[in-house]
C-alpha atoms as a PDB file:
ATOM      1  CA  UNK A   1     131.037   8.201  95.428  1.00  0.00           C
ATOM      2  CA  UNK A   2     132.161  11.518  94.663  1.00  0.00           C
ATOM      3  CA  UNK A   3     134.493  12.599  91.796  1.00  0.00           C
ATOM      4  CA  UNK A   4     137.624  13.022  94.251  1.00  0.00           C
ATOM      5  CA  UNK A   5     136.525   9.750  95.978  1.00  0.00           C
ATOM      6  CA  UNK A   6     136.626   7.622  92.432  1.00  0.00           C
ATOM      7  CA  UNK A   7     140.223   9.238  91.814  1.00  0.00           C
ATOM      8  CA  UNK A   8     141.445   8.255  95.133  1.00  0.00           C
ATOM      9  CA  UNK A   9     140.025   4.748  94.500  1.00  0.00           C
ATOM     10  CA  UNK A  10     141.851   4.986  90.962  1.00  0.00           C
ATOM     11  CA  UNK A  11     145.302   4.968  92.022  1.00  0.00           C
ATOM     12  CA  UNK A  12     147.302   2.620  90.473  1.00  0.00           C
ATOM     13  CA  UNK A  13     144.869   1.900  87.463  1.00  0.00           C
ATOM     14  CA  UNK A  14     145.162   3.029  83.775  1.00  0.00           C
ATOM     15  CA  UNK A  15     142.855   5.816  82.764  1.00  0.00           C
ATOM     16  CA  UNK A  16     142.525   8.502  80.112  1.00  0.00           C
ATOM     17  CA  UNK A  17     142.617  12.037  80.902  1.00  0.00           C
ATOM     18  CA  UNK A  18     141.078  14.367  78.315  1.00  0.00           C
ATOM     19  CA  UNK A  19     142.774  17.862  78.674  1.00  0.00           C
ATOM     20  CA  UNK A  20     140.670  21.349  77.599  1.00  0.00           C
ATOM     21  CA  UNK A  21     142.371  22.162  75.250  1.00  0.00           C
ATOM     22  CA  UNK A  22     141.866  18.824  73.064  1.00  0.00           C
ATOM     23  CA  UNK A  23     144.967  16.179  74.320  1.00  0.00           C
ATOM     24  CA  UNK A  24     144.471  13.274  75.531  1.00  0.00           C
ATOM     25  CA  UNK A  25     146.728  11.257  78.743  1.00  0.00           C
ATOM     26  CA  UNK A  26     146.611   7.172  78.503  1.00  0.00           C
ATOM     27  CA  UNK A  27     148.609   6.129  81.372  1.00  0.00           C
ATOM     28  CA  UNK A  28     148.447   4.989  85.382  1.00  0.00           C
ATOM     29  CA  UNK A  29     147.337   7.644  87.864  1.00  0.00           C
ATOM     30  CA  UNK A  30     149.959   7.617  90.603  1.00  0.00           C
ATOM     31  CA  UNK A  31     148.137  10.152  92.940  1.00  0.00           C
ATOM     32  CA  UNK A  32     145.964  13.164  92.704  1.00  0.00           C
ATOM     33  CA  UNK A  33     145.153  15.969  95.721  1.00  0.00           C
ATOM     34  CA  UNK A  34     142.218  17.424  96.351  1.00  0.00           C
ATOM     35  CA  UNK A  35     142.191  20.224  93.959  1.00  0.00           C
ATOM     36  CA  UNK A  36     142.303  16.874  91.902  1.00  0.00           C
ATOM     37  CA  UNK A  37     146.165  17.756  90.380  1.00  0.00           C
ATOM     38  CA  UNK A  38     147.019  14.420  88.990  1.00  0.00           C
ATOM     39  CA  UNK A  39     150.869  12.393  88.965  1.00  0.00           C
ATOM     40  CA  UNK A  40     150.264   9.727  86.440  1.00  0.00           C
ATOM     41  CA  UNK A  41     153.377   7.869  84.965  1.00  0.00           C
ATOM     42  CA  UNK A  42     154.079   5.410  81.815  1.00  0.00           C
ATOM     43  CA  UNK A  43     152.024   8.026  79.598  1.00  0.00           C
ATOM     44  CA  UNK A  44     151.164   7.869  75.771  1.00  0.00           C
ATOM     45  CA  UNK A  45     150.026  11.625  75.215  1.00  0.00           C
ATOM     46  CA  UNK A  46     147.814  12.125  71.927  1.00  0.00           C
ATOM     47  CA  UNK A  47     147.416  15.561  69.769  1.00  0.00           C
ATOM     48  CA  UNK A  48     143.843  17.408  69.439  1.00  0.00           C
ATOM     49  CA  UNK A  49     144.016  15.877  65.357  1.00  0.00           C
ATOM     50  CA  UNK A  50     145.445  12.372  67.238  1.00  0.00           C
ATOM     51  CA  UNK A  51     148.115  12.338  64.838  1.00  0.00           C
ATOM     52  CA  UNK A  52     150.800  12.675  67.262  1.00  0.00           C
ATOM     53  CA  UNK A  53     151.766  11.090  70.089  1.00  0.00           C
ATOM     54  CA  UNK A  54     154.357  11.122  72.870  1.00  0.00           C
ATOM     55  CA  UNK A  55     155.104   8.811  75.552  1.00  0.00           C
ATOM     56  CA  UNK A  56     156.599  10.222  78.832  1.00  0.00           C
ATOM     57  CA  UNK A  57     157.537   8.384  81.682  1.00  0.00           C
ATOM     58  CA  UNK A  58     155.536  10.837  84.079  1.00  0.00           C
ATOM     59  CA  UNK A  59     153.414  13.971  84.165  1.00  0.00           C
ATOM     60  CA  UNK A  60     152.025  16.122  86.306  1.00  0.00           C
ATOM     61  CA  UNK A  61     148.660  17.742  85.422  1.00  0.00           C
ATOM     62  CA  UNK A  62     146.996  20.328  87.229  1.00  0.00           C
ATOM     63  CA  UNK A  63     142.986  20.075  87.884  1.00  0.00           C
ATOM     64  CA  UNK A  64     141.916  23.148  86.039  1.00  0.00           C
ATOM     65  CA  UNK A  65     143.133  22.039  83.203  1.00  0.00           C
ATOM     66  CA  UNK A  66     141.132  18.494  83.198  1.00  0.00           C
ATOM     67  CA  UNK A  67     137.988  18.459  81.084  1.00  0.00           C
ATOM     68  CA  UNK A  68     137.047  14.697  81.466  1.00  0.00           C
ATOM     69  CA  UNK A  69     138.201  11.621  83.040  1.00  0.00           C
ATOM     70  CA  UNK A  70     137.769   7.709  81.784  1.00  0.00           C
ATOM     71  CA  UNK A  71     138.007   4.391  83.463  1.00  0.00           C
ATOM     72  CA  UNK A  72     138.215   0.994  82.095  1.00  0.00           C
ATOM     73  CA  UNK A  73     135.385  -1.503  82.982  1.00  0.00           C
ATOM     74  CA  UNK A  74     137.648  -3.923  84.809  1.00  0.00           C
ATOM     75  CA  UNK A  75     138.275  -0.594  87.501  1.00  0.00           C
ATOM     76  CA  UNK A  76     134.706  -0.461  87.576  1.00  0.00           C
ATOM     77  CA  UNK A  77     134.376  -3.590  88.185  1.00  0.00           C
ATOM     78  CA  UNK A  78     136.358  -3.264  91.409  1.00  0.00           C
ATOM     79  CA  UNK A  79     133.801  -0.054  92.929  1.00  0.00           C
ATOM     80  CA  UNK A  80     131.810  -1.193  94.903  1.00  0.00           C
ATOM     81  CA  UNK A  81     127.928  -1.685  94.421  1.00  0.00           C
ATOM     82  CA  UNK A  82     126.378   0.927  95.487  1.00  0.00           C
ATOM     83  CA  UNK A  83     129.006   3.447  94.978  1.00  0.00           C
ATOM     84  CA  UNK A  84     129.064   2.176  91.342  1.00  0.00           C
ATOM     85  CA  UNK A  85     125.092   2.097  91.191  1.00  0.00           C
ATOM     86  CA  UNK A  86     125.961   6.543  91.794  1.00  0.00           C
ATOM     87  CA  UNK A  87     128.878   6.524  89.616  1.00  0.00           C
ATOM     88  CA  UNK A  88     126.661   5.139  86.424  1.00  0.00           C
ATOM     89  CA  UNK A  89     123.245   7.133  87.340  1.00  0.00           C
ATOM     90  CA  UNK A  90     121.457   9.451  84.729  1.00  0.00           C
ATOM     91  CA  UNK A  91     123.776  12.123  85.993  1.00  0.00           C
ATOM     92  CA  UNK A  92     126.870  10.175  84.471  1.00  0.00           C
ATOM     93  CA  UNK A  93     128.736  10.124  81.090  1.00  0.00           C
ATOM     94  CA  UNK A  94     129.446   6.476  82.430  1.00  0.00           C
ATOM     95  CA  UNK A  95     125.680   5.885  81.225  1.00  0.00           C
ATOM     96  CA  UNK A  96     126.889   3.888  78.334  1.00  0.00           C
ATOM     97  CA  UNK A  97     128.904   1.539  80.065  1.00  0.00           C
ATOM     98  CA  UNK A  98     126.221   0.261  82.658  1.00  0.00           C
ATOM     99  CA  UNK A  99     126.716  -3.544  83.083  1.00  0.00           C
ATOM    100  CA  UNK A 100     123.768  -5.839  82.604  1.00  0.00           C
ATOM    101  CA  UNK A 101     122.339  -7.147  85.873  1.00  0.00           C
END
């Protein structure tokens, strides 16, 4: 499954957004295009020094500005086999979090 693919199949889950320039989006992605612009509402945005945060109702964050993205296990859990056998390969930060089989 491909980057855009596990987005689309995110919709409607909670994930973290980390931004380039250091902040950090906990919320639900609502939708995202294929430039991978995100809509994600119920946010709790966090400072660079995460000693401030915000919460907004919704925000809209544009692709380019997107440094990582991070799913809980329980979404994970819902990915099918195969496509999640891909997703947590050597090429994948998701390494870490490979469930025992």
């Amino acid at each position: 499954m491909l980057p855009l693919g596990l987005l689309n199949a995110a919709q409607g889950h909670a994930m973290m957004v980390e931004l380039k320039n250091g902040e950090t989006l906990n919320g639900h992605l609502v939708m995202c295009d294929t430039w991978m612009n995100l809509t994600m509402k119920e946010v709790v945005q966090t400072s660079p020094e995460g000693d401030k945060f915000m919460r907004l109702p919704e925000i809209y964050v544009k692709g380019n500005n997107v440094r990582c993205f991070f799913f809980s296990l329980s979404f994970l859990s819902l990915v099918p086999s195969l496509q999640l056998d891909w997703i947590l390969g050597s090429h994948s930060l998701l390494q870490m979090f490979k469930p025992a089989r």
